[in-house]
Protein backbone atom coordinates (compact mmCIF):
# COMPACT_ATOMS: atom_id res chain seq x y z
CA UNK A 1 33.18 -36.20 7.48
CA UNK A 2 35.54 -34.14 10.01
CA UNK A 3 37.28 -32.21 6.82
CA UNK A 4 33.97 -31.95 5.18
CA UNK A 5 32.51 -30.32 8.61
CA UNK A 6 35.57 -28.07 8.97
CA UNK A 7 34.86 -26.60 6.03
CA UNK A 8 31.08 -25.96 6.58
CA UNK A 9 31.87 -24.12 9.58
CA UNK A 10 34.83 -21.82 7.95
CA UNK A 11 32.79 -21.31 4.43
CA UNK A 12 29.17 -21.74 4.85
CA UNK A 13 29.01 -20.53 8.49
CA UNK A 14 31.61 -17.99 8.49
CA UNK A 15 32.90 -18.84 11.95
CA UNK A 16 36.23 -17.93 13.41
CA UNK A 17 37.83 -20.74 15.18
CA UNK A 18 39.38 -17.98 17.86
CA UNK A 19 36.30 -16.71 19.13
CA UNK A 20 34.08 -19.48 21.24
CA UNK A 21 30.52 -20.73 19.59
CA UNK A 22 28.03 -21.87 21.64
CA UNK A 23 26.23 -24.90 21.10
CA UNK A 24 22.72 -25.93 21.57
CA UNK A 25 22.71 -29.67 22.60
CA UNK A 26 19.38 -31.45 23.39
CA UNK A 27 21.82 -34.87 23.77
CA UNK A 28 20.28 -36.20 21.22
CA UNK A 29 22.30 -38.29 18.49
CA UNK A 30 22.26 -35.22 16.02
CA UNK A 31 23.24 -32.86 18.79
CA UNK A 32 25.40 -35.00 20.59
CA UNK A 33 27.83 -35.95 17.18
CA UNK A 34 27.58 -32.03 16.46
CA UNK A 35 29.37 -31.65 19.67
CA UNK A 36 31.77 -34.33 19.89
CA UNK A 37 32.88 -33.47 16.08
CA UNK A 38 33.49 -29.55 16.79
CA UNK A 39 35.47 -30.76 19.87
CA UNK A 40 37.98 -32.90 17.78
CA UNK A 41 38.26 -30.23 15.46
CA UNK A 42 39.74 -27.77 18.44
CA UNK A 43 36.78 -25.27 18.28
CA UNK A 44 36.21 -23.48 21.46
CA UNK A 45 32.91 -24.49 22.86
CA UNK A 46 30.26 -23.98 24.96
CA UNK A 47 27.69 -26.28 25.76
CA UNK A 48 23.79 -24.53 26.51
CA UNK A 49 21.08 -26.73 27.84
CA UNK A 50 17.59 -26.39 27.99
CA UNK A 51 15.57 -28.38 30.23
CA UNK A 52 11.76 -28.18 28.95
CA UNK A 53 10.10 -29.35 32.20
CA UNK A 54 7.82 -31.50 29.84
CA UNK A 55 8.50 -34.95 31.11
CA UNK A 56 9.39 -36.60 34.42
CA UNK A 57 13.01 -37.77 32.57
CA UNK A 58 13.81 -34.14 31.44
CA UNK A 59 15.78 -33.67 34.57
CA UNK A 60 18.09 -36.62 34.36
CA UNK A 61 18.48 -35.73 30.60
CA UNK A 62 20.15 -32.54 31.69
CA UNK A 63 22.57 -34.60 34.03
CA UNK A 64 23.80 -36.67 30.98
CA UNK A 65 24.21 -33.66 29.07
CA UNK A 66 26.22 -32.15 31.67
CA UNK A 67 28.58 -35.10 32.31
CA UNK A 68 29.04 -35.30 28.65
CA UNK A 69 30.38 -31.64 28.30
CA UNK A 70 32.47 -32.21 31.35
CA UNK A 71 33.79 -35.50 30.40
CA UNK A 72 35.37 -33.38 27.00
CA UNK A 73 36.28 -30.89 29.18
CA UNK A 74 33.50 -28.27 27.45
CA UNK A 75 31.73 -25.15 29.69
CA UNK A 76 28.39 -25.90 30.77
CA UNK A 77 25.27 -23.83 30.98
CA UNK A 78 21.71 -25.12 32.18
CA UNK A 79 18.63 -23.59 31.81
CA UNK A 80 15.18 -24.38 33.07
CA UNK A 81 11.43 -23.00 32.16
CA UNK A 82 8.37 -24.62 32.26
CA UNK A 83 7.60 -25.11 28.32
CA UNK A 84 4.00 -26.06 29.06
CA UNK A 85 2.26 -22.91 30.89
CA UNK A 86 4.56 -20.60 28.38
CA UNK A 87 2.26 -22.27 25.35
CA UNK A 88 -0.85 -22.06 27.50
CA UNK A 89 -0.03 -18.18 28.33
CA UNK A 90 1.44 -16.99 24.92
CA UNK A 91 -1.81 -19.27 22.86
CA UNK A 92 1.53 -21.23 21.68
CA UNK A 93 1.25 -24.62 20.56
CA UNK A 94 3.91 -26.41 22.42
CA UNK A 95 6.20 -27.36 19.78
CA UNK A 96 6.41 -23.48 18.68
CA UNK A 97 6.99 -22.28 22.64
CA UNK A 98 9.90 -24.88 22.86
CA UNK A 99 10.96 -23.59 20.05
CA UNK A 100 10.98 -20.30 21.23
CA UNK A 101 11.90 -20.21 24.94
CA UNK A 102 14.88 -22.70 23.39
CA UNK A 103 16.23 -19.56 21.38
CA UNK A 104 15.67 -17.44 23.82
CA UNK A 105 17.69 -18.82 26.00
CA UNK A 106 20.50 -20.17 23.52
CA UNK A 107 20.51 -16.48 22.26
CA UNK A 108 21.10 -14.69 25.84
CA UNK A 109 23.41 -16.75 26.89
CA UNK A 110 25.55 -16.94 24.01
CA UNK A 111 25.21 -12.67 24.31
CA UNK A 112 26.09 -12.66 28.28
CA UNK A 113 29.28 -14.78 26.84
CA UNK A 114 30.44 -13.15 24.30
CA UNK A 115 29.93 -15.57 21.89
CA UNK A 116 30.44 -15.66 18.35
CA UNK A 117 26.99 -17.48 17.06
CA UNK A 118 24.74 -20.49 18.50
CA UNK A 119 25.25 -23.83 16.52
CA UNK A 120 22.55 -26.18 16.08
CA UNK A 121 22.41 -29.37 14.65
CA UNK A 122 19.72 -29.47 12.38
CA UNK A 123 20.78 -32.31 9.57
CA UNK A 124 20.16 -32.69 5.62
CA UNK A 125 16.97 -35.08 6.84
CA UNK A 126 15.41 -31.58 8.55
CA UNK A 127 15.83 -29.92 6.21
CA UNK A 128 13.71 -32.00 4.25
CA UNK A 129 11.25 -32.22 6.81
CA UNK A 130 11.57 -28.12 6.95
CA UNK A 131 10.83 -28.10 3.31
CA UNK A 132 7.60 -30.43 3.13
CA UNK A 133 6.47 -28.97 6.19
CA UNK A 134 6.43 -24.73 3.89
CA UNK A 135 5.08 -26.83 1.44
CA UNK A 136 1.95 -28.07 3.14
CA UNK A 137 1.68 -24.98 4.17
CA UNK A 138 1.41 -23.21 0.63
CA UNK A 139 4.94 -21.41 1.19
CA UNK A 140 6.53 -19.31 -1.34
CA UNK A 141 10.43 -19.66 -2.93
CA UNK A 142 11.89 -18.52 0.72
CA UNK A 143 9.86 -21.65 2.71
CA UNK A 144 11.42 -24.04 -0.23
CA UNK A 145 14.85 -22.94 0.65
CA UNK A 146 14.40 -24.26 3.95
CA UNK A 147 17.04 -23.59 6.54
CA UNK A 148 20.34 -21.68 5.91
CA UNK A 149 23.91 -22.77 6.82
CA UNK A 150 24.08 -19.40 8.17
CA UNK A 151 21.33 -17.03 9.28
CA UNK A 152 21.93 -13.33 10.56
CA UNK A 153 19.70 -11.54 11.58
CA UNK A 154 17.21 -13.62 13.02
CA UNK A 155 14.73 -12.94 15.00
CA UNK A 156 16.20 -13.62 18.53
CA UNK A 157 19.27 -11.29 17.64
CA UNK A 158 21.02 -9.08 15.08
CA UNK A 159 24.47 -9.09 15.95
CA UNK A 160 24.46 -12.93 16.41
CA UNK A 161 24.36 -15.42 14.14
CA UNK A 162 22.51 -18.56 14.00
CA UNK A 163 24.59 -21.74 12.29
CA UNK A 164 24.12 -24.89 11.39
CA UNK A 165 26.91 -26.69 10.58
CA UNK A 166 25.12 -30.65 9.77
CA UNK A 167 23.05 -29.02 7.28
CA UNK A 168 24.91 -30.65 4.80
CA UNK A 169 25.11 -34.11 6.49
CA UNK A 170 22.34 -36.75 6.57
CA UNK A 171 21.00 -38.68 9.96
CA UNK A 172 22.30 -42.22 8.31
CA UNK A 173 26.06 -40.23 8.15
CA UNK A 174 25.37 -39.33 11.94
CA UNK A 175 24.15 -42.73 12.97
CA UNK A 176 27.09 -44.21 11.62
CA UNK A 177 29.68 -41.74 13.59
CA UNK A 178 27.78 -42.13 16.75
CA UNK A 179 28.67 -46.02 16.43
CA UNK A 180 32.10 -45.42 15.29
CA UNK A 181 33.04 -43.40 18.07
CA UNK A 182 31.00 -45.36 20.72
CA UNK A 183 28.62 -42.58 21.68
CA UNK A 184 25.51 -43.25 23.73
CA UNK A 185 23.33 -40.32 22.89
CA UNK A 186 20.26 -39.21 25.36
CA UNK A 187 16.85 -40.90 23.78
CA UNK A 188 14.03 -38.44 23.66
CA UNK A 189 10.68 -40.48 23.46
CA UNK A 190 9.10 -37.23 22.15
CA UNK A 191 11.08 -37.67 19.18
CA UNK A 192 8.77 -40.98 18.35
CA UNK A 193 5.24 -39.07 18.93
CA UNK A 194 3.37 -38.47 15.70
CA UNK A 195 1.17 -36.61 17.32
CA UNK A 196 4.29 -33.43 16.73
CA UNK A 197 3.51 -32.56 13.13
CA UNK A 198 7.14 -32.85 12.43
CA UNK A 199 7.32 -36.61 13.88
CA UNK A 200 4.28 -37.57 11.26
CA UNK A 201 6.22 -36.01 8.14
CA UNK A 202 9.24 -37.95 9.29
CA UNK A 203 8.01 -41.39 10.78
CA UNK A 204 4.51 -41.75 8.60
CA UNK A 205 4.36 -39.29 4.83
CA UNK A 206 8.70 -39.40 3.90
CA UNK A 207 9.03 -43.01 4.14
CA UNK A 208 5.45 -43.93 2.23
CA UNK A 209 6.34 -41.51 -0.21
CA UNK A 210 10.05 -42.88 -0.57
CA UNK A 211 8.43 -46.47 -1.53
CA UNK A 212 7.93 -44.77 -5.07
CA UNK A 213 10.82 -42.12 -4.85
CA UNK A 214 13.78 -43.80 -3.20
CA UNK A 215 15.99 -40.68 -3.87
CA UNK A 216 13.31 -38.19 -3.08
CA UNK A 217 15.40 -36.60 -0.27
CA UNK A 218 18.23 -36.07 -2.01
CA UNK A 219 16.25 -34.38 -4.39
CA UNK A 220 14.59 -32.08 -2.33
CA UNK A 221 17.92 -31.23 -0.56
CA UNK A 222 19.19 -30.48 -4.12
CA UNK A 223 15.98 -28.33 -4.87
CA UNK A 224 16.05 -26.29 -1.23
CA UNK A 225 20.10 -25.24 -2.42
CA UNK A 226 18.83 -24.24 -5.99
CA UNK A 227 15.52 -21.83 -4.74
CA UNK A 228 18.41 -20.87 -1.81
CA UNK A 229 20.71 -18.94 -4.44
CA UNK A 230 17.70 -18.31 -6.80
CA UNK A 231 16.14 -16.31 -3.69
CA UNK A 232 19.65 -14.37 -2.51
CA UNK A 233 19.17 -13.04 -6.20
CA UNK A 234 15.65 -11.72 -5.63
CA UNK A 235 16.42 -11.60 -1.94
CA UNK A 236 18.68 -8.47 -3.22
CA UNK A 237 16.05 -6.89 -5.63
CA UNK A 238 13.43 -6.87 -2.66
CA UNK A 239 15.70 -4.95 -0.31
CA UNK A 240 16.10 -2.64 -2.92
CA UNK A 241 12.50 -2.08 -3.54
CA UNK A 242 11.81 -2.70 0.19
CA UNK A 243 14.21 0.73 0.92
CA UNK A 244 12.46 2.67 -1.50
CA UNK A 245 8.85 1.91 -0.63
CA UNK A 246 9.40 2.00 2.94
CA UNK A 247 8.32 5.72 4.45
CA UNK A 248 8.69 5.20 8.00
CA UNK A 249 8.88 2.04 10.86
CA UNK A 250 8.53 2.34 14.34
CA UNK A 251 7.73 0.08 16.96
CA UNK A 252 4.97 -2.69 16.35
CA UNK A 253 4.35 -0.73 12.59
CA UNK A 254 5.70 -0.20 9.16
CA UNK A 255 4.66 2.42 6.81
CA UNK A 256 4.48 1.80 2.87
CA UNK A 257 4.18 4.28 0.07
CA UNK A 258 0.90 3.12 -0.96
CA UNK A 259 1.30 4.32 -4.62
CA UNK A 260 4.51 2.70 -5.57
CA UNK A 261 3.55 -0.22 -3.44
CA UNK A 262 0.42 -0.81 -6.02
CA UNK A 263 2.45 -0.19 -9.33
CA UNK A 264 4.94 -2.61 -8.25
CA UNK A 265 4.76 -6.72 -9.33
CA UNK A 266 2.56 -9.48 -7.62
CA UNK A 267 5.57 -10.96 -6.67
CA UNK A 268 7.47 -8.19 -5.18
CA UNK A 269 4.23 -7.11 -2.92
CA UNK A 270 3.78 -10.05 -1.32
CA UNK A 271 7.86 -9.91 -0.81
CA UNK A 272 6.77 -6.59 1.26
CA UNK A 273 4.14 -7.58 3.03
CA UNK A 274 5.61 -10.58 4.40
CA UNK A 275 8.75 -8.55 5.45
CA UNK A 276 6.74 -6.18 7.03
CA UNK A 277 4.66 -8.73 8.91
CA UNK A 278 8.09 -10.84 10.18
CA UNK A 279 9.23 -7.40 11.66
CA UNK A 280 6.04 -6.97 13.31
CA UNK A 281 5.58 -10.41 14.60
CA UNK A 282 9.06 -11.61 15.83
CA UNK A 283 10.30 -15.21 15.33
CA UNK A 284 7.02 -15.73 13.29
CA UNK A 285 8.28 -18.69 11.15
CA UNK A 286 4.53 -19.50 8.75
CA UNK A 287 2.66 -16.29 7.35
CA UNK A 288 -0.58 -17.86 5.42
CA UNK A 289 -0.95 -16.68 1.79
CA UNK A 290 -4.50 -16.02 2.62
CA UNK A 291 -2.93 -13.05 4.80
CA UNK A 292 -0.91 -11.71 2.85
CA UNK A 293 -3.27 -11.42 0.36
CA UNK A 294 -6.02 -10.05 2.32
CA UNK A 295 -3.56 -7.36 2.82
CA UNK A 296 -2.38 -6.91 -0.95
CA UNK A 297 -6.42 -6.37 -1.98
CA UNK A 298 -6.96 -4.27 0.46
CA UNK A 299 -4.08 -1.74 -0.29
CA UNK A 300 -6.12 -1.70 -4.00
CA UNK A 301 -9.03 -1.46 -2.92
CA UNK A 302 -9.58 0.43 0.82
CA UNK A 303 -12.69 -0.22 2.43
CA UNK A 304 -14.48 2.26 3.29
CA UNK A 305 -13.26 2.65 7.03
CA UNK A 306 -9.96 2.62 5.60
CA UNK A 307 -8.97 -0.11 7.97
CA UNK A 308 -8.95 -3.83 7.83
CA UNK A 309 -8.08 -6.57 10.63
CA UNK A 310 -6.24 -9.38 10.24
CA UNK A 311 -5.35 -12.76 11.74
CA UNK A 312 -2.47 -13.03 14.18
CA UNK A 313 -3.21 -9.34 16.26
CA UNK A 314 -2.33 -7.31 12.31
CA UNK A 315 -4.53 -4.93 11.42
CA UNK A 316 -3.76 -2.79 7.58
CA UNK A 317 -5.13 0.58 6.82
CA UNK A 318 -4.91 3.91 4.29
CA UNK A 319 -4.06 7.35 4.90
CA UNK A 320 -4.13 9.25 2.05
CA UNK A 321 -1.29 8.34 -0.03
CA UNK A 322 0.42 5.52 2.77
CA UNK A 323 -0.16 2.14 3.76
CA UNK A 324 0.15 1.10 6.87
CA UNK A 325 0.90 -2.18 8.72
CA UNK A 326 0.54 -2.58 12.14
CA UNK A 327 0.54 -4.57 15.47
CA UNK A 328 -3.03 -4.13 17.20
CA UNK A 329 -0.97 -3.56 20.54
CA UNK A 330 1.40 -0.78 19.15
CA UNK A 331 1.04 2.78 20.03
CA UNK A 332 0.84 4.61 17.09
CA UNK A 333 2.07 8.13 16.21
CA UNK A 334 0.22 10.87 15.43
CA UNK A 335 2.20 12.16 12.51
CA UNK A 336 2.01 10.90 8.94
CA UNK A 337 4.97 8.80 7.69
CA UNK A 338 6.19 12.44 6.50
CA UNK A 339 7.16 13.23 9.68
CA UNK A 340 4.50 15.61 9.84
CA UNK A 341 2.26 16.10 13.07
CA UNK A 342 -1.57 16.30 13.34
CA UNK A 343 -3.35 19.21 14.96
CA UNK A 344 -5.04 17.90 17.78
CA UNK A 345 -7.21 19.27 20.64
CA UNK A 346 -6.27 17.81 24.07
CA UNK A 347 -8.25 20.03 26.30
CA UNK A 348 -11.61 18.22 27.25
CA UNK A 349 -14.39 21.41 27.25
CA UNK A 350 -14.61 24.10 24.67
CA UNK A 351 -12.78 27.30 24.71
CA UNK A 352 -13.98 30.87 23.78
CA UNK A 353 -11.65 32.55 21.28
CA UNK A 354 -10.82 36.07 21.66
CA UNK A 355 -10.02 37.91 18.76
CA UNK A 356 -7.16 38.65 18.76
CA UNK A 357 -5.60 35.73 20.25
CA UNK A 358 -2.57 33.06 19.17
CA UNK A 359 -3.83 29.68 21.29
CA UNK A 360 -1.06 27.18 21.49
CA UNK A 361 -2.31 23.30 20.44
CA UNK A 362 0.23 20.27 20.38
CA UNK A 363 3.58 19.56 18.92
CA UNK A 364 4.12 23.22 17.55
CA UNK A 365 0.71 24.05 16.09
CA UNK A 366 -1.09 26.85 17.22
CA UNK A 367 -4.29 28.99 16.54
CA UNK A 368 -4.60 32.49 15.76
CA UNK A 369 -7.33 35.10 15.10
CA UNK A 370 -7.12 38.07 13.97
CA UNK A 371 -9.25 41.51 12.83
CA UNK A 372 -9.08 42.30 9.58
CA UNK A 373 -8.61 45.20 7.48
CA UNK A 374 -10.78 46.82 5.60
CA UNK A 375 -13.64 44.30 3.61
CA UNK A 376 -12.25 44.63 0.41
CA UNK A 377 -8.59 43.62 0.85
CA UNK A 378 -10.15 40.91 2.97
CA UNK A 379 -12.36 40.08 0.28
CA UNK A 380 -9.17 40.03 -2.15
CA UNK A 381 -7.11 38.04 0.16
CA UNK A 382 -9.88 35.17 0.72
CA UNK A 383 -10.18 34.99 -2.98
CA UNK A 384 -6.22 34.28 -3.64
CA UNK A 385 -5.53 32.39 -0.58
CA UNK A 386 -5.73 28.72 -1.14
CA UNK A 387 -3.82 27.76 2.16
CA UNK A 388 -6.51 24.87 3.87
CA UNK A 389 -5.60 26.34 7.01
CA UNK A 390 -6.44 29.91 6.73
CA UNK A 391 -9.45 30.56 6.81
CA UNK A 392 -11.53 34.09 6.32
CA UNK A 393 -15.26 33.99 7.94
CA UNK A 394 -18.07 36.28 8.00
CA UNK A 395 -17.93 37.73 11.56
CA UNK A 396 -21.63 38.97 11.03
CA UNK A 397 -22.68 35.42 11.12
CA UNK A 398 -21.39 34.86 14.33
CA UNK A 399 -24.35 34.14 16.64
CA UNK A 400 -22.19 33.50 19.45
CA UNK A 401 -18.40 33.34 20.48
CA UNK A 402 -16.19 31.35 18.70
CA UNK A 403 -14.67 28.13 20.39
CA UNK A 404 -12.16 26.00 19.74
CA UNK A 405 -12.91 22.29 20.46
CA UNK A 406 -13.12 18.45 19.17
CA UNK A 407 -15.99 16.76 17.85
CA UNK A 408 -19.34 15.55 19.35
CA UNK A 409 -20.91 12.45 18.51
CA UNK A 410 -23.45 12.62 15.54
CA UNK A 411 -22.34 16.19 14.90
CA UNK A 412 -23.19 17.81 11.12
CA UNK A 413 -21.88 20.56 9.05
CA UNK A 414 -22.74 22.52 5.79
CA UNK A 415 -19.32 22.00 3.51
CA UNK A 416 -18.93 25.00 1.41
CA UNK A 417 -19.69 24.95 -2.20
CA UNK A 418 -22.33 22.30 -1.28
CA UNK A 419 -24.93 25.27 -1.48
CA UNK A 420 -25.90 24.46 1.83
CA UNK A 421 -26.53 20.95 2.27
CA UNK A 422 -26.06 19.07 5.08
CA UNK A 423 -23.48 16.20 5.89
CA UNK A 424 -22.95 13.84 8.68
CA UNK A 425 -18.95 15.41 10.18
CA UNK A 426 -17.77 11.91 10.33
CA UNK A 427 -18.72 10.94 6.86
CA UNK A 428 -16.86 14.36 5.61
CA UNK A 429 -13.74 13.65 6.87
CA UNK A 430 -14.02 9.85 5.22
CA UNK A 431 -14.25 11.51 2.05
CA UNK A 432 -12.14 14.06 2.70
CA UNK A 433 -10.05 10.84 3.60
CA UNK A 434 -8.63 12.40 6.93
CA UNK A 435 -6.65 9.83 9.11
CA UNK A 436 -8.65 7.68 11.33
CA UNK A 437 -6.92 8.22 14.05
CA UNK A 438 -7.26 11.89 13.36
CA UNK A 439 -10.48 12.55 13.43
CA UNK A 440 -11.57 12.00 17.60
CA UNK A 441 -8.97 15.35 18.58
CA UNK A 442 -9.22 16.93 15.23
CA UNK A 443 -9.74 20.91 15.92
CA UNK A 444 -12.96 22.71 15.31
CA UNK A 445 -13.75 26.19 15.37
CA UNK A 446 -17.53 26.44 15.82
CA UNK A 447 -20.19 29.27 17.18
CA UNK A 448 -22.80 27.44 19.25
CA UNK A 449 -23.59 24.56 17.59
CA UNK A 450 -22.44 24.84 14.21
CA UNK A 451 -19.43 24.20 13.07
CA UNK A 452 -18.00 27.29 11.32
CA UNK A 453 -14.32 25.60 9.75
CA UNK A 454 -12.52 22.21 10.01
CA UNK A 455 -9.00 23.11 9.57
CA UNK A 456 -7.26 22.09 6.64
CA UNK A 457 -10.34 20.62 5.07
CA UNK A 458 -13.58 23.47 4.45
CA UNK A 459 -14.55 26.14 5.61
CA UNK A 460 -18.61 25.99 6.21
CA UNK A 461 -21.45 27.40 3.97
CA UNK A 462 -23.15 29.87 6.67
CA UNK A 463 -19.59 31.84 7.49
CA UNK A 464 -18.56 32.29 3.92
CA UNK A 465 -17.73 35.91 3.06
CA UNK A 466 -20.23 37.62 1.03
CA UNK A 467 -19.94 40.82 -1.44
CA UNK A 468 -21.80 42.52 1.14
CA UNK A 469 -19.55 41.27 4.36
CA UNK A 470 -18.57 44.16 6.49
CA UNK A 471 -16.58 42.62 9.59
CA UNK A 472 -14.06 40.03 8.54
CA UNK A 473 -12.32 37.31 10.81
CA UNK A 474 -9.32 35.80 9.71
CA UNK A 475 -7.94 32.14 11.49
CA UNK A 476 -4.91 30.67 10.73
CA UNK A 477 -3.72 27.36 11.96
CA UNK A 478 0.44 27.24 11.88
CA UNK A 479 3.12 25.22 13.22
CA UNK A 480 6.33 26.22 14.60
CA UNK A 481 8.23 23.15 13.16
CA UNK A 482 11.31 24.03 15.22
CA UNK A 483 8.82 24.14 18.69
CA UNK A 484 7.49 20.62 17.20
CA UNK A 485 10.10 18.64 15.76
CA UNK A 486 12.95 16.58 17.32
């Protein structure tokens, strides 16, 4: 078992025996054997306890722990958090929070140390338990592979890795050393409560279920290995097509080409949607299909909001030719994934334009107006110029001033080449399929109260030049990509 061990933690782990490893021990016998086992081997150790505050005996548990490491003459770290209010503040259930705070904890200490990776002593029997549980849950290929030997990054560090060196060994293997090497191990009467999902599969479903299938957990040990190295193969491909779909990521979002993301397989969508959600949601372990999915429709078919909400604070929505997946708390840029930055009007009142004038907006874009030239080389010019945001009005039109400002509630506009008709400004820009979060500071050029051009999307019917146009106004919006960019 020692050999076997040694070479788990050399192969399958990747660990260096100069460089220390610290180990998570609960005391437990799993835990405990883990411990005692890398000790004989000569690895350099440190022991990291976590004491869950969720029973009266937790405290005393920590004492045995901590006599144990001294006894082999291991370091000792203790930590301490109340498990039970961190579930009730984070909406955690409190298996998932001791989960958490646990790796949190393991994780920073094993950082402030120096250490190489944090061992834990997860057996051949959880990962069994791991596997049933994805199962139940409708997992794909990557919750049937269960645990890995080694796992880097994860989600409580990318430097550090997270090992498991009893993957390979099963609890009858571990109950046997214990004895051998007269081991009391600290008894955790949690471990017995099948009201802990995980306690049920182990205690109540394996065991009926092994009545008819005696070697059923060899079997699905075999099976986790065999979707393991089936999913490093496809693991590969989806990085690949995760790098090339990929426009932009930020904090709390990810941006997708939305064309290539549609044309791509079933299969390799769901890939990207899940790895965009785990990056979103940190050290989220169980992503329901019925999310994913939700997500994969709507990317075929937007609504028309362009925006949908999903379960666990993830929200999905369209600009133009992008798909984007976000956190509902994340602050959002205003550029496309491009790189590219919105015109936007920050200034709360309207302002009166002057002609001529250059009026400077956000991020490098500014406003100009100028007089033009003659009518008919203004008349030629409009005709040839296709550039959204240029614009050439009819200044004899102009009932008042022009200003520059955002948009009012229930405000309207006559699109040119509509002949005049009406239309509601918000539902224009939906079809004109400008960003949501465009549209509140998008800038308007109006007289009074009609609008007279939205940049980059139409000018208006009223202020269109005319055969018979003798005064001429031409606006250009520009940015100054060196004032605006980093």
């Amino acid at each position: 078992m020692l050999e076997t061990i040694s070479q788990v933690l050399r192969e399958r782990c990747e660990l260096d025996m100069t460089r220390p490893v610290l180990l998570g021990i609960s005391g437990g016998s799993d835990s405990l054997s883990m411990l005692h086992i890398l000790w004989r081997l000569g690895w350099k150790l440190v022991v990291a306890h976590l004491d869950h505050q969720l029973r009266q005996e937790s405290g005393l548990e920590a004492d045995r722990v901590s006599r144990i490491a001294i006894d082999l003459g291991v370091p000792f770290i203790l930590g301490r958090e109340d498990v039970a209010e961190y579930a009730r503040s984070q909406a955690f259930s409190i298996e998932e929070a001791a989960r958490w705070v646990r790796y949190r904890f393991l994780f920073t200490e094993a950082e402030r140390l120096q250490a190489q990776a944090v061992a834990v002593a997860h057996t051949a029997d959880d990962q069994v338990e791991t596997v049933w549980m994805h199962l139940l849950r409708g997992s794909g290929m990557a919750g049937l592979s269960g645990m890995a030997f080694r796992t880097l990054p994860s989600p409580w560090s990318s430097r550090l890795a997270l090992v498991r060196p009893l993957l390979g060994t099963w609890r009858v293997e571990i109950d046997e050393y214990i004895k051998i090497n007269h081991l009391t191990p600290v008894n955790d009467p949690s471990n017995a409560d099948v009201r802990f999902y995980r306690n049920y599969l182990r205690h109540e479903v394996l065991p009926f279920l092994e009545e008819r299938h005696p070697h059923l957990r060899q079997r699905v040990w075999n099976m986790s290995e065999i979707l393991k190295e089936e999913q490093a193969v496809l693991e590969n491909l989806a990085i690949q097509t995760w790098d090339r779909c990929r426009k932009i990521e930020g904090k709390g979002f990810v941006v997708l080409d939305l064309v290539y993301f549609n044309s791509l397989m079933i299969g390799l969508r769901r890939n990207l949607v899940r790895r965009a959600f785990t990056r979103l949601r940190t050290g989220l372990r169980d992503i329901e299909f019925s999310i994913v999915q939700a997500a994969i429709e709507f990317a075929q078919s937007p609504s028309l909001t362009q925006q949908r909400d999903l379960a666990l604070g993830l929200r999905v929505f369209v600009e133009k030719d992008e798909l984007w997946l976000a956190a509902w708390e994340a602050d959002l840029p205003s550029g496309t994934g491009a790189g590219d930055c919105w015109p936007q009007v920050f200034f709360e009142s309207a302002q009166v334009l002057d002609i001529p004038d250059m009026i400077p907006l956000n991020d490098g874009w500014q406003l100009s107006l100028e007089i033009l030239p003659p009518p008919k080389l203004a008349d030629s010019e409009f005709r040839e110029d296709d550039d959204p945001y240029i614009a050439w009005i009819n200044a004899e039109a102009l009932q008042e001033p022009l200003q520059l400002r955002c948009r009012l509630p229930g405000e309207h506009l006559q699109p040119l080449g509509m002949a005049g008709k009406s239309l509601k400004l918000s539902d224009f820009m939906i079809n004109e399929k400008l960003p949501r979060r465009a549209r509140p500071r998008w800038p308007l050029i109006v007289s009074g109260a009609s609008i007279v051009w939205v940049p980059g999307l139409r000018l208006t019917h009223p202020f269109r030049i005319t055969p018979g146009t003798q005064r001429s106004i031409r606006l250009a919006l520009q940015r100054n990509r060196q004032a605006g960019d980093i």
